[in-house]
N, C-alpha and C. Protein backbone atom coordinates (compact mmCIF):
# COMPACT_ATOMS: atom_id res chain seq x y z
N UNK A 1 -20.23 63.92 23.58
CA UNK A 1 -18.84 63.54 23.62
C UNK A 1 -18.69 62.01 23.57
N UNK A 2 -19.31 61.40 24.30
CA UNK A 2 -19.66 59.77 24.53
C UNK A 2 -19.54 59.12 23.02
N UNK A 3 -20.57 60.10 22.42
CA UNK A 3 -21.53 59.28 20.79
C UNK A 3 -20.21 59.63 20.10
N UNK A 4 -19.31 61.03 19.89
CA UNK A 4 -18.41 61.13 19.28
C UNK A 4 -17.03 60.36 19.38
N UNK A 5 -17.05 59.52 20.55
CA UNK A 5 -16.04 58.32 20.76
C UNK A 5 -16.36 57.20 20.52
N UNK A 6 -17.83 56.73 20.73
CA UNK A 6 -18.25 55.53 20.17
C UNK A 6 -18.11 55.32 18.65
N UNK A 7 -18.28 56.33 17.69
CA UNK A 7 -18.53 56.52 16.31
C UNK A 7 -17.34 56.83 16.11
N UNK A 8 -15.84 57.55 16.52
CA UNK A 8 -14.61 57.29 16.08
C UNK A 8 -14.14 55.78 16.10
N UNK A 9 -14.26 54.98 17.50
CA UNK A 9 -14.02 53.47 17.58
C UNK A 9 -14.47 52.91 16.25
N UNK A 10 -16.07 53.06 16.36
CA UNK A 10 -16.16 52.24 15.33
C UNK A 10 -15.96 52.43 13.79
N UNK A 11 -15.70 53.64 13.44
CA UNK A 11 -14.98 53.82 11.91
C UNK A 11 -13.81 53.45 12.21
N UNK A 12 -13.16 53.39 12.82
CA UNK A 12 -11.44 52.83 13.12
C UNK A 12 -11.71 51.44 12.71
N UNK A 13 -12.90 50.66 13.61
CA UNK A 13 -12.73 49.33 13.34
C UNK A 13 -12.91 48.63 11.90
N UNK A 14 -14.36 49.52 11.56
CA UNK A 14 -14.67 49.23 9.84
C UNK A 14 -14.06 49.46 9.34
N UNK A 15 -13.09 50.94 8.95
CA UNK A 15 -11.93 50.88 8.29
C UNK A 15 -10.60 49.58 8.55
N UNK A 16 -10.18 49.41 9.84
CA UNK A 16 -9.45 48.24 9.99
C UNK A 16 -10.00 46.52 9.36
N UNK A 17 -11.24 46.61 9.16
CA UNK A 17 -11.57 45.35 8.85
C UNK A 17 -11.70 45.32 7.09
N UNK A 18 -12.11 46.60 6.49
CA UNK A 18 -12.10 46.75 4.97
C UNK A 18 -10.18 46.80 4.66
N UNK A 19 -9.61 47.00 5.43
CA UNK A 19 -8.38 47.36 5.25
C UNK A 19 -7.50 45.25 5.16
N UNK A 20 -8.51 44.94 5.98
CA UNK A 20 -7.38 43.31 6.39
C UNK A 20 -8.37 42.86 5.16
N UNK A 21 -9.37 42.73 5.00
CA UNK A 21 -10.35 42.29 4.20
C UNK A 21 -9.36 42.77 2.36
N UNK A 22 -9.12 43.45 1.94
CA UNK A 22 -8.11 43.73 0.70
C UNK A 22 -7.27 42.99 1.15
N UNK A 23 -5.92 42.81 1.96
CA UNK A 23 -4.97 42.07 1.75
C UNK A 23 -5.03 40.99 1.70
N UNK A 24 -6.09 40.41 2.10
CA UNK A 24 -6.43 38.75 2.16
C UNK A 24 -7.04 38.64 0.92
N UNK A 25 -7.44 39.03 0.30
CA UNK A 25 -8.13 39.11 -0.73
C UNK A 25 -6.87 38.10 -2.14
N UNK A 26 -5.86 39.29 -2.02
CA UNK A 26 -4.77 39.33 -2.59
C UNK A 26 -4.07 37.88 -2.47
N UNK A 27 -3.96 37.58 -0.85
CA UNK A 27 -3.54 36.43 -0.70
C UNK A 27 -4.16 35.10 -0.91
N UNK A 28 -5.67 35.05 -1.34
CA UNK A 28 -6.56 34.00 -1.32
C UNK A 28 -6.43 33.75 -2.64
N UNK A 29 -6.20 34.92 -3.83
CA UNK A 29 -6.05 34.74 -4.95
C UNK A 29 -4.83 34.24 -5.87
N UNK A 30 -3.66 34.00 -4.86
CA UNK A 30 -2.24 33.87 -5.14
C UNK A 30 -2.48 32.30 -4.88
N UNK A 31 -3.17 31.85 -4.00
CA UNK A 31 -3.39 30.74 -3.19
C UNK A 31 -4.48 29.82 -4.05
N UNK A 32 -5.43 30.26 -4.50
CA UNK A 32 -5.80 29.92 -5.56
C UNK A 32 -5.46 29.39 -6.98
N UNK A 33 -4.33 30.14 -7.38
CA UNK A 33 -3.75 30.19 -8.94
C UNK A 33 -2.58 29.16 -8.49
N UNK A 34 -2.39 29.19 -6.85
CA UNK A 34 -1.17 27.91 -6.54
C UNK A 34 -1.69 26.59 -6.90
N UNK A 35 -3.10 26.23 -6.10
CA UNK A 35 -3.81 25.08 -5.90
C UNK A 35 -4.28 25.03 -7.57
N UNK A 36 -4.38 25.65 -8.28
CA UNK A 36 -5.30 25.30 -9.49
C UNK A 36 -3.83 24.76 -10.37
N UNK A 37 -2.63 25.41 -10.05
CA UNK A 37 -1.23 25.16 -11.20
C UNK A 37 -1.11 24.14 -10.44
N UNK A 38 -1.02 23.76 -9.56
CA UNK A 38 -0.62 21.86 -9.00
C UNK A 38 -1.44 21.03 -9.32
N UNK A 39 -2.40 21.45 -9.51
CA UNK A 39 -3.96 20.17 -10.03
C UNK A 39 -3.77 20.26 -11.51
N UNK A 40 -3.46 21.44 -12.13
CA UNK A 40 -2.85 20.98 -13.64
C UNK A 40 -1.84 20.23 -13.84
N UNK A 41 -0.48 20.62 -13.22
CA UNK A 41 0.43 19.30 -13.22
C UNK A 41 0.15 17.63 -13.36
N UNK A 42 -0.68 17.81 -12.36
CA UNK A 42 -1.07 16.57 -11.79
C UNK A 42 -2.06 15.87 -13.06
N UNK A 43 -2.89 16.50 -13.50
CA UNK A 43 -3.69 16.10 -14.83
C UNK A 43 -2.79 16.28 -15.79
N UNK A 44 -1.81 16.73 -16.20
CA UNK A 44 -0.93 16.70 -17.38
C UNK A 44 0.01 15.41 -17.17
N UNK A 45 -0.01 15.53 -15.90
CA UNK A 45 1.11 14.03 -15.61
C UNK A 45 -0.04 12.64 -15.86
N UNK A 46 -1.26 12.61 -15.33
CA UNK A 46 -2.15 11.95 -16.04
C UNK A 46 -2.52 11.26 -17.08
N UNK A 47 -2.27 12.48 -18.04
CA UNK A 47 -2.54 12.56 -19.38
C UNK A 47 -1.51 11.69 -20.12
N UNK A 48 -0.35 11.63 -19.48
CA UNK A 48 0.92 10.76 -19.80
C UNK A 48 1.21 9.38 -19.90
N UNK A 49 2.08 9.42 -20.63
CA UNK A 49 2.52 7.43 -20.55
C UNK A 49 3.13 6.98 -19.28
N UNK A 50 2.35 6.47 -18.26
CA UNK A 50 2.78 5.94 -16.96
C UNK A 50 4.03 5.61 -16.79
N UNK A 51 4.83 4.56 -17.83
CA UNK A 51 5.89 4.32 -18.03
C UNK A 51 7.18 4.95 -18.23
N UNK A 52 6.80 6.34 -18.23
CA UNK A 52 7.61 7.70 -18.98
C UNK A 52 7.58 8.70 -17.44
N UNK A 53 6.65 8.27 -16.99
CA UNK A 53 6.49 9.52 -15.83
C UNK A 53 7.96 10.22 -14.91
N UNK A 54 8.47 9.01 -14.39
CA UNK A 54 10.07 9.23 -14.11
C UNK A 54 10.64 9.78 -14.63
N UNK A 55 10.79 9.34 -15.79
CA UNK A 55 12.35 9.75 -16.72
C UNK A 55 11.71 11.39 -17.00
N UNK A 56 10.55 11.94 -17.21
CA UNK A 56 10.05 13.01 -17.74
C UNK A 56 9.97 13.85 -16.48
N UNK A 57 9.84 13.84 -15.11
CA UNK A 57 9.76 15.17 -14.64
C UNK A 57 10.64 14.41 -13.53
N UNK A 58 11.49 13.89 -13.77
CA UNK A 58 12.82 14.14 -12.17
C UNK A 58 13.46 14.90 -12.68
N UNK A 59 14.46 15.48 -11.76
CA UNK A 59 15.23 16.80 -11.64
C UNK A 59 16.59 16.61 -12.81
N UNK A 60 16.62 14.94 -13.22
CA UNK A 60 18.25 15.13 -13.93
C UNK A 60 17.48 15.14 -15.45
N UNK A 61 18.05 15.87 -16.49
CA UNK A 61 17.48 16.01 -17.55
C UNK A 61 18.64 14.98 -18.50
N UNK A 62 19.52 13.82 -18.20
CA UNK A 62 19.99 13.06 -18.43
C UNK A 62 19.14 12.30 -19.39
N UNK A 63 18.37 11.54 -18.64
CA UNK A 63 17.37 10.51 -19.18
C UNK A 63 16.08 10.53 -19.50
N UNK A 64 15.97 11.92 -19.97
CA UNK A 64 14.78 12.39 -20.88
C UNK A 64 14.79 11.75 -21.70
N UNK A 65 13.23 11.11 -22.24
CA UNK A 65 13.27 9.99 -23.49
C UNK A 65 13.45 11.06 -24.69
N UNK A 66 14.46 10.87 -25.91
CA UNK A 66 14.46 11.61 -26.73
C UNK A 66 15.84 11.95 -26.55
N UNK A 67 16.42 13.36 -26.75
CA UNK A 67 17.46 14.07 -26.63
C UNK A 67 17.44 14.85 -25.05
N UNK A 68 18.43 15.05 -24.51
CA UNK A 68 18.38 15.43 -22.94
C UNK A 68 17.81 17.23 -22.90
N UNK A 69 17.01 17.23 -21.71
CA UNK A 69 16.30 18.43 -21.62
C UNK A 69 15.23 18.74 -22.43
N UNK A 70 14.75 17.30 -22.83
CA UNK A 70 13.48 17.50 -23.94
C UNK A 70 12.27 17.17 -23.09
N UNK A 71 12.35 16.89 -21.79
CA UNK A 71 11.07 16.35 -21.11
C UNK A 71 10.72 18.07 -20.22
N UNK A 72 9.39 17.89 -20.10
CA UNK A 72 9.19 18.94 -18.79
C UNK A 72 10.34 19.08 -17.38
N UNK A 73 10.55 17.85 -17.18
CA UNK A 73 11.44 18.65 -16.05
C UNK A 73 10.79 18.90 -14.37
N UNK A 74 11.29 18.62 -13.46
CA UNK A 74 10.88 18.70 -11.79
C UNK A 74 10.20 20.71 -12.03
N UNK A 75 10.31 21.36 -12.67
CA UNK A 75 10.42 22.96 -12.46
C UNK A 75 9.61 23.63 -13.78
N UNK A 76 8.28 24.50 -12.29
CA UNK A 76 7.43 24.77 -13.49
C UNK A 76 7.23 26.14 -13.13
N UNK A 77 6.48 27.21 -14.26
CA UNK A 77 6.34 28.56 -13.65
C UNK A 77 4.79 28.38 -13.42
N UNK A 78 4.23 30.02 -12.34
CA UNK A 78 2.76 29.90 -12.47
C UNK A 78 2.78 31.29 -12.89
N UNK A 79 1.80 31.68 -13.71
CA UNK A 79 1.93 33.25 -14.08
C UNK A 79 1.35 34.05 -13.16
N UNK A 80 1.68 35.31 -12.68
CA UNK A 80 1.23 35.78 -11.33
C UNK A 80 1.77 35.45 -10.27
N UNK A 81 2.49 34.98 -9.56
CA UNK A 81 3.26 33.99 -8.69
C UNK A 81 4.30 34.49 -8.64
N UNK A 82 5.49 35.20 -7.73
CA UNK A 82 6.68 35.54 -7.91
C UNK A 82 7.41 34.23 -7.18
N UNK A 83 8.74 34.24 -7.49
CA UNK A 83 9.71 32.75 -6.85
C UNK A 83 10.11 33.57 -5.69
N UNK A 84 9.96 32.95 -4.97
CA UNK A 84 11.37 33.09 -3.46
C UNK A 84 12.21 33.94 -3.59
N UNK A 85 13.32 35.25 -2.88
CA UNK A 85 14.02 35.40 -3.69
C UNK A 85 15.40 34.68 -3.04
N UNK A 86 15.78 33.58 -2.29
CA UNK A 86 16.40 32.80 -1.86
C UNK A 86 16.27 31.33 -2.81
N UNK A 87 15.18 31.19 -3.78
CA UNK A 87 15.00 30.31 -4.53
C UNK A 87 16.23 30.21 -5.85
N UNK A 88 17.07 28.78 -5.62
CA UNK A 88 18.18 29.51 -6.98
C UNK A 88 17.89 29.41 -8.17
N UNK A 89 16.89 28.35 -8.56
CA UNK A 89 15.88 28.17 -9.76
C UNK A 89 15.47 29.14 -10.58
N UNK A 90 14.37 29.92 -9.54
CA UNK A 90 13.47 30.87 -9.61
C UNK A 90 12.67 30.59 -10.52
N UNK A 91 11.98 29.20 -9.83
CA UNK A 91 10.94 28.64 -10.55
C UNK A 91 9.83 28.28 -8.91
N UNK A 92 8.39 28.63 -9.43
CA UNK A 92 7.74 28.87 -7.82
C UNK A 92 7.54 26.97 -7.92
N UNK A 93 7.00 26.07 -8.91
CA UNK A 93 6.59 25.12 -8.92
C UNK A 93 7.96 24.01 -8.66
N UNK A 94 7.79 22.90 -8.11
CA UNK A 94 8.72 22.43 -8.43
C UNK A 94 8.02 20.54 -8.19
N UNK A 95 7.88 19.66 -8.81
CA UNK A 95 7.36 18.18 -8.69
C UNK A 95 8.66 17.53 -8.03
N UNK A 96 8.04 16.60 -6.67
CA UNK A 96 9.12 16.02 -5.63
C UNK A 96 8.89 14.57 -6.20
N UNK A 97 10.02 13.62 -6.33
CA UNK A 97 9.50 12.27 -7.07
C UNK A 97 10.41 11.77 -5.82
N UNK A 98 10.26 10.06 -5.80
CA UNK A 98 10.82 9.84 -4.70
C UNK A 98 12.61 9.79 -4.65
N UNK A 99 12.91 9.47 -5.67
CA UNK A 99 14.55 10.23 -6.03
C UNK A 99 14.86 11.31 -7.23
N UNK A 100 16.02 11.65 -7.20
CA UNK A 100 16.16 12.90 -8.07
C UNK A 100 16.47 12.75 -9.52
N UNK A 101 16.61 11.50 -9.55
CA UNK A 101 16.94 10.53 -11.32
C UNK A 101 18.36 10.98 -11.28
N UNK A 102 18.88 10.08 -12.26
CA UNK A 102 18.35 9.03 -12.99
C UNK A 102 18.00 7.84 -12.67
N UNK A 103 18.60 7.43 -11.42
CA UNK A 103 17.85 5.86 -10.42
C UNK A 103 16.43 6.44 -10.04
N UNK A 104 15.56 5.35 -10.01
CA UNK A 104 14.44 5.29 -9.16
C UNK A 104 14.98 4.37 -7.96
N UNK A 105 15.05 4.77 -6.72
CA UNK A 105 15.76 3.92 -5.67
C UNK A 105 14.21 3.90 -4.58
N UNK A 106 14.13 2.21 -4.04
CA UNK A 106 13.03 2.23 -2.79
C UNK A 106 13.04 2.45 -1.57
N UNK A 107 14.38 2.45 -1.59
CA UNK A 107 14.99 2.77 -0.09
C UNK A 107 15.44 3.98 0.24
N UNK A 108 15.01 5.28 -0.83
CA UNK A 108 15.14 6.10 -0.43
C UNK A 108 14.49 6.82 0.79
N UNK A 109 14.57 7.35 1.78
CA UNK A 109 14.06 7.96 2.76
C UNK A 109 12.97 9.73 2.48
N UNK A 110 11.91 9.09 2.46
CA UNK A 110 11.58 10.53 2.20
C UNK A 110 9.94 10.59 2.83
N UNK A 111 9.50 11.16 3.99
CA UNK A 111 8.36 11.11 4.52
C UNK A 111 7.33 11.71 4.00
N UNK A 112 7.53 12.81 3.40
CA UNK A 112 6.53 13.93 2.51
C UNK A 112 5.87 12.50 1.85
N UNK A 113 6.56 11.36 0.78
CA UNK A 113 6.43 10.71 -0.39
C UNK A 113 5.84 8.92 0.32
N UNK A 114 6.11 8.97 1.56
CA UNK A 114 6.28 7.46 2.10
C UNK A 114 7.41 6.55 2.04
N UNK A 115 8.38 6.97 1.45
CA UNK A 115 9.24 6.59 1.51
C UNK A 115 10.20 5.73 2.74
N UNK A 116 10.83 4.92 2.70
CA UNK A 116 10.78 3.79 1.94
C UNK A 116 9.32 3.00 1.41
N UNK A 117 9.42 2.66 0.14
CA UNK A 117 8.06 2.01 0.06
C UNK A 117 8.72 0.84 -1.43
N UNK A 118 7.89 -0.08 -1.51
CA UNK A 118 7.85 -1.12 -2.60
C UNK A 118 7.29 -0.27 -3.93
N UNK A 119 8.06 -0.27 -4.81
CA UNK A 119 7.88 0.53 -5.93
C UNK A 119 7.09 -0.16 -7.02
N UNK A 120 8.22 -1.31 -7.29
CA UNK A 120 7.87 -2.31 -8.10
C UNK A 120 7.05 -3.88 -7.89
N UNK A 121 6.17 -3.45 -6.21
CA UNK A 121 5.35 -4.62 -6.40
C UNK A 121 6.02 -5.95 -6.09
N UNK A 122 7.29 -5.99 -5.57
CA UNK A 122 7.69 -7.62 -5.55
C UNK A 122 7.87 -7.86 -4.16
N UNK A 123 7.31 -7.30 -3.37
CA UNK A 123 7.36 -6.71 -1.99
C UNK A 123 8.22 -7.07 -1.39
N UNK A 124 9.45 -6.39 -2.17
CA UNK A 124 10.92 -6.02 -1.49
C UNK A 124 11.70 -4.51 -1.54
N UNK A 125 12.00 -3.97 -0.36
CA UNK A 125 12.46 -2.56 -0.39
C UNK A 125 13.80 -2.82 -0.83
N UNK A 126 14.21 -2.29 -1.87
CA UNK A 126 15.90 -2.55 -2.01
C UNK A 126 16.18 -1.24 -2.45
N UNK A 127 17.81 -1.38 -2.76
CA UNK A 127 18.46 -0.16 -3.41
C UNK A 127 18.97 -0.17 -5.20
N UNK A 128 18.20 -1.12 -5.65
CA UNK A 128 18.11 -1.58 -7.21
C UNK A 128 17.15 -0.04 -7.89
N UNK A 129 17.90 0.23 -8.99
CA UNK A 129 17.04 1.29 -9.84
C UNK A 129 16.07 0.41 -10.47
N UNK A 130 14.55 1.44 -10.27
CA UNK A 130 13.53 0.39 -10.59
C UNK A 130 12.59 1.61 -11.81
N UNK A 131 13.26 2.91 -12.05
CA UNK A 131 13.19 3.39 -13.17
C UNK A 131 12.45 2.62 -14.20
N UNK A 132 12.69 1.82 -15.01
CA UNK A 132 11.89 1.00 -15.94
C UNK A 132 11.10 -0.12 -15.45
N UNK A 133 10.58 -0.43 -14.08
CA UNK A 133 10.05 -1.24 -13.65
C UNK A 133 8.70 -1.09 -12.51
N UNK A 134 8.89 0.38 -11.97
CA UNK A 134 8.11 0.85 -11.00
C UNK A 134 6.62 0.40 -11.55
N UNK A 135 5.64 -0.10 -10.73
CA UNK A 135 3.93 0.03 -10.65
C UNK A 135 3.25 1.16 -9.75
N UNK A 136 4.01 1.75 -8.56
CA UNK A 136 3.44 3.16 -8.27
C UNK A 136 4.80 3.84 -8.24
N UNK A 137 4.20 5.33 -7.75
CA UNK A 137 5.09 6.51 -7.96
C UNK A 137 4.25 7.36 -7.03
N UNK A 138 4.79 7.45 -6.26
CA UNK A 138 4.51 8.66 -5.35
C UNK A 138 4.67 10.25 -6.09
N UNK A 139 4.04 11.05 -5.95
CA UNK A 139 4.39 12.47 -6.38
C UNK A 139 4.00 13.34 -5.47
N UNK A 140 4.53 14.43 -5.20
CA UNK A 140 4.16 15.98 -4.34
C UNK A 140 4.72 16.75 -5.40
N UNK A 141 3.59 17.71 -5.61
CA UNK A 141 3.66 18.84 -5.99
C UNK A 141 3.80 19.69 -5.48
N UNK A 142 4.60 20.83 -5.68
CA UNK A 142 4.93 21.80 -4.35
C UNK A 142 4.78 23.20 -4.92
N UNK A 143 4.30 24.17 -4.83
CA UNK A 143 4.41 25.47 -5.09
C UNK A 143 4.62 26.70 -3.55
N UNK A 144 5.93 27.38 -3.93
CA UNK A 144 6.37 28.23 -3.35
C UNK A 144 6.18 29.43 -3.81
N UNK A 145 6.19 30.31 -3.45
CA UNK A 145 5.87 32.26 -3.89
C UNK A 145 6.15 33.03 -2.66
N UNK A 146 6.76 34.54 -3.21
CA UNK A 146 6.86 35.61 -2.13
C UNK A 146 5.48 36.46 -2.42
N UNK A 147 4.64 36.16 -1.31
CA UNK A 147 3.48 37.13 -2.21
C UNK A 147 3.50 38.36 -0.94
N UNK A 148 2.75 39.08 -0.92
CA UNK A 148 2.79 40.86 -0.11
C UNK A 148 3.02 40.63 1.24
N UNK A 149 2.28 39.48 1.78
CA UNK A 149 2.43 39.58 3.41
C UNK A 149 3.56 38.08 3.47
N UNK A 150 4.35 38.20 2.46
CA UNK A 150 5.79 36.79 2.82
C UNK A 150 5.57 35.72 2.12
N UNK A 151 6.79 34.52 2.48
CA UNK A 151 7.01 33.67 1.85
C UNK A 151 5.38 32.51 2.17
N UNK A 152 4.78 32.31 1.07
CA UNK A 152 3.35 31.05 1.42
C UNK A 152 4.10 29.35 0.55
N UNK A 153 2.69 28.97 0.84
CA UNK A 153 3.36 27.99 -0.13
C UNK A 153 1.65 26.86 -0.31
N UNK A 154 2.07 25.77 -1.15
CA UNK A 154 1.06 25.31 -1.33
C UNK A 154 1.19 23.77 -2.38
N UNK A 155 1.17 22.40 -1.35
CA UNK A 155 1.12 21.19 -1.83
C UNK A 155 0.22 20.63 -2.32
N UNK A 156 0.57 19.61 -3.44
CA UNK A 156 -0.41 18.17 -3.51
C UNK A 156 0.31 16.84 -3.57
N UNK A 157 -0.19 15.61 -3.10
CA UNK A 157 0.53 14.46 -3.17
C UNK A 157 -0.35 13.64 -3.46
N UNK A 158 0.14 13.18 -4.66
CA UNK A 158 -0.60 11.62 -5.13
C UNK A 158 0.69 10.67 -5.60
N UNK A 159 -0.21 9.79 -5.88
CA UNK A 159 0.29 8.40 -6.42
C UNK A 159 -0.40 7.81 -7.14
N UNK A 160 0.56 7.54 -8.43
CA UNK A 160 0.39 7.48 -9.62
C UNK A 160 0.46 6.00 -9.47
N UNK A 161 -0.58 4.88 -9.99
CA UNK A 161 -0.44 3.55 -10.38
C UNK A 161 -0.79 2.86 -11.63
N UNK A 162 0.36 1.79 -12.08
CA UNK A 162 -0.49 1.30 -12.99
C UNK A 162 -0.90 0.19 -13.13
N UNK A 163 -2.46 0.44 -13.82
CA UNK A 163 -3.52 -0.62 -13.41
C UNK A 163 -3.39 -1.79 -14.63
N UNK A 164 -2.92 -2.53 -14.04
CA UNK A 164 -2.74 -4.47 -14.48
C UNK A 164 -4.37 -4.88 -14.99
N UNK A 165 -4.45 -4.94 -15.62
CA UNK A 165 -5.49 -6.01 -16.47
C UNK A 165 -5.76 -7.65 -15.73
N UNK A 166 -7.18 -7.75 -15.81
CA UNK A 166 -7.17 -9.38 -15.06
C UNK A 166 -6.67 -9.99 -15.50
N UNK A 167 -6.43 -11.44 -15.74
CA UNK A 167 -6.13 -12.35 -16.37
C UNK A 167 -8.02 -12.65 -17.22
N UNK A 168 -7.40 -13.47 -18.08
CA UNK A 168 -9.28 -13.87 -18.87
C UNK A 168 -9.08 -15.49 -18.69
């Protein structure tokens, strides 16, 4: 009777641990395809004209170089990934810049980004759009999803600089 309670416990437990062991599974892989779509961003924004980086992924599609709504845009999809369903986008990706464009402002307040910070190097925080003038750029990448066990999520933050040449 003893051995037949010890050996129910423990198939209860192995089954309970093959059982948490699948759902995590699920979730490590959602979590994965998050972290790998923000490190692409981040190398596609790379890949870019430093000078363009602003105007091309803040949220106002105003001052897209070209015709408006021709740049990528703050809002990206990941395939596999469902959006929020409180998200009004219903886009899981979304790139945080330190304002929402068309100003680049230094005095914006934003802690995720460092904000307030010297944008343009003249080491003065002001409220001047520095859009065509910035030397860094803060960025967070952010990915949100409803995956099986709820709402997850999953950041990156860099800063983008550009590198000045010596003098000869």
């Amino acid at each position: 009777m003893i051995s037949v309670a010890v050996l129910t416990v423990s198939t209860f437990m192995v089954t309970s641990t093959l059982v948490s062991a699948a759902q995590h599974r699920g979730t490590k892989l959602e979590a994965a395809m998050a972290a790998e779509a923000a490190r692409n961003v981040i190398e596609q924004m790379h890949s870019e004209d430093f000078t363009k980086l602003f105007v091309r992924y803040n949220e106002t599609p105003l001052d897209d170089p070209g015709t408006p709504a021709s740049a990528p845009g703050c809002h990206f999809d990941v395939p596999g990934l469902k959006p929020l369903t409180a998200d009004a986008d219903q886009h899981v990706g979304r790139i945080l810049m330190p304002s929402p464009g068309p100003e680049l402002i230094e005095s914006t307040t934003n802690k995720d980004l460092g904000m307030p910070r010297d944008l343009n190097g003249d080491a003065i925080i002001d409220d001047v759009n520095h859009a065509s003038n910035y030397v860094v750029l803060p960025v967070t990448v952010r990915v949100e999803w409803m995956s099986e066990n709820g709402p997850r999520n999953f950041q990156l933050s860099t800063m983008f600089a550009k590198l000045l040449k010596a003098p000869k």
